[in-house]
Protein backbone atom coordinates (compact mmCIF):
# COMPACT_ATOMS: atom_id res chain seq x y z
CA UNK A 1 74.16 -59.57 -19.24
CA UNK A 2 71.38 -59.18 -16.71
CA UNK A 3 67.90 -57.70 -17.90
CA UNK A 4 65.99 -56.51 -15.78
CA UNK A 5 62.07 -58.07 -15.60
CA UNK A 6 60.93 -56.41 -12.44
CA UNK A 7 57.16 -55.21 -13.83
CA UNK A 8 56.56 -51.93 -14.11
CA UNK A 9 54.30 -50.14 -11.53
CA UNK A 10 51.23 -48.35 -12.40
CA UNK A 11 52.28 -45.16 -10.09
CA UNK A 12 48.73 -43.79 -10.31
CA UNK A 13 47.81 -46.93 -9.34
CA UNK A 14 50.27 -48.53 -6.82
CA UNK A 15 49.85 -51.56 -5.31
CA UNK A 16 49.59 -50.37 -1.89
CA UNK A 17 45.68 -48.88 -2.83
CA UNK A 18 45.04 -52.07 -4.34
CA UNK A 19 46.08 -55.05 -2.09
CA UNK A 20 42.72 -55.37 -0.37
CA UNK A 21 39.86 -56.51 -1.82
CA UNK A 22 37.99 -52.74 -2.20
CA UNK A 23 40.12 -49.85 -4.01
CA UNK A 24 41.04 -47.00 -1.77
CA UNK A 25 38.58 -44.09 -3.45
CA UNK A 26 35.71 -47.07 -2.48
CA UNK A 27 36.34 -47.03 0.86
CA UNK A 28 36.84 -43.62 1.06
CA UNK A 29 33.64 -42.85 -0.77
CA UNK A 30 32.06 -44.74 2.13
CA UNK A 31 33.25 -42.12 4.74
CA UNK A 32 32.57 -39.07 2.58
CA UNK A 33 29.50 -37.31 1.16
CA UNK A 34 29.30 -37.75 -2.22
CA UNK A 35 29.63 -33.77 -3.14
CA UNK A 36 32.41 -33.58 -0.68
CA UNK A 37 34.21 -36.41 -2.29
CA UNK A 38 34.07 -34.62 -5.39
CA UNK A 39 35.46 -31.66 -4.13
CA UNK A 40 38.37 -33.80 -2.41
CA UNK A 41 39.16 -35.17 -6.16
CA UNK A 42 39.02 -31.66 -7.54
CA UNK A 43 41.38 -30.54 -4.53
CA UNK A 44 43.81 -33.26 -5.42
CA UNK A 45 43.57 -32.32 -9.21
CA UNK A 46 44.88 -29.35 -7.99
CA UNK A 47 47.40 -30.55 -5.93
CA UNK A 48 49.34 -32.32 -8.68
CA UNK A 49 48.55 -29.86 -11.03
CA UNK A 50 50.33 -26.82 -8.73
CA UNK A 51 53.27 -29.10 -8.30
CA UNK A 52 53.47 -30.18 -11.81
CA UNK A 53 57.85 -29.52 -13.24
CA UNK A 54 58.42 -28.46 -9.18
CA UNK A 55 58.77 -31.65 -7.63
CA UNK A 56 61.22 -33.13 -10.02
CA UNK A 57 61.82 -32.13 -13.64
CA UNK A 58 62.11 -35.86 -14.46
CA UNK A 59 59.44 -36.11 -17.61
CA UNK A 60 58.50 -39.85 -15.89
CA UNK A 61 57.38 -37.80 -12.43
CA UNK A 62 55.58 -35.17 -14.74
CA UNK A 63 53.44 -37.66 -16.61
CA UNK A 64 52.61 -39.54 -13.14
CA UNK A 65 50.88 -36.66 -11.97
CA UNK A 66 49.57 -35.97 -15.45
CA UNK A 67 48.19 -39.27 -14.81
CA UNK A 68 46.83 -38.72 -11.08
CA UNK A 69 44.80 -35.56 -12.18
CA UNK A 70 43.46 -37.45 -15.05
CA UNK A 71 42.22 -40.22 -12.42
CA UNK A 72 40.89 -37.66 -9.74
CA UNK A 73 38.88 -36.15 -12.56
CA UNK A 74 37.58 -39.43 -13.80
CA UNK A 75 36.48 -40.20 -10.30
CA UNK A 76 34.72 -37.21 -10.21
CA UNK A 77 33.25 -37.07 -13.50
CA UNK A 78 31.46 -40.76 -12.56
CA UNK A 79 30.55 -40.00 -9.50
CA UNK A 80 28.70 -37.13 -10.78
CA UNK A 81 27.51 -38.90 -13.48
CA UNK A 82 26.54 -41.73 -11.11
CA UNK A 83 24.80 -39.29 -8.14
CA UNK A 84 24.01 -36.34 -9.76
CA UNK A 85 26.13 -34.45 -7.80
């Protein structure tokens, strides 16, 4: 019997936003005022929260986005922690 060992992947985190030296929201924090990068986390909270048991009722793709809001607000929270926003 074959088991499988291919890792897990962190799908709030995927390696695609993380094969470069700088993560994603750091470059795009670069391009975007900080108040309006807040607002683009809070519009993505959003976004995952509205779609939350629509896209697929598969508790795994629930607790992804679960996990994506939590980041987005995170972001935000720091950033306004960090800027004053």
């Amino acid at each position: 019997m074959q088991t499988n060992t291919t890792p897990k992947i962190d799908e709030s985190n995927p390696p695609y936003y993380t094969d470069t030296k700088h993560e994603l929201r750091d470059i795009q924090r670069e391009f975007v005022k900080d108040d309006a990068f807040v607002g683009y986390c809070v519009c993505n909270m959003l976004k995952y929260l509205k779609r939350l048991g629509k896209k697929s009722l598969a508790i795994e793709t629930q607790i992804s986005d679960l996990k994506k809001i939590q980041n987005y607000a995170q972001f935000a929270i720091e950033l306004m922690e960090e800027y004053e926003v």
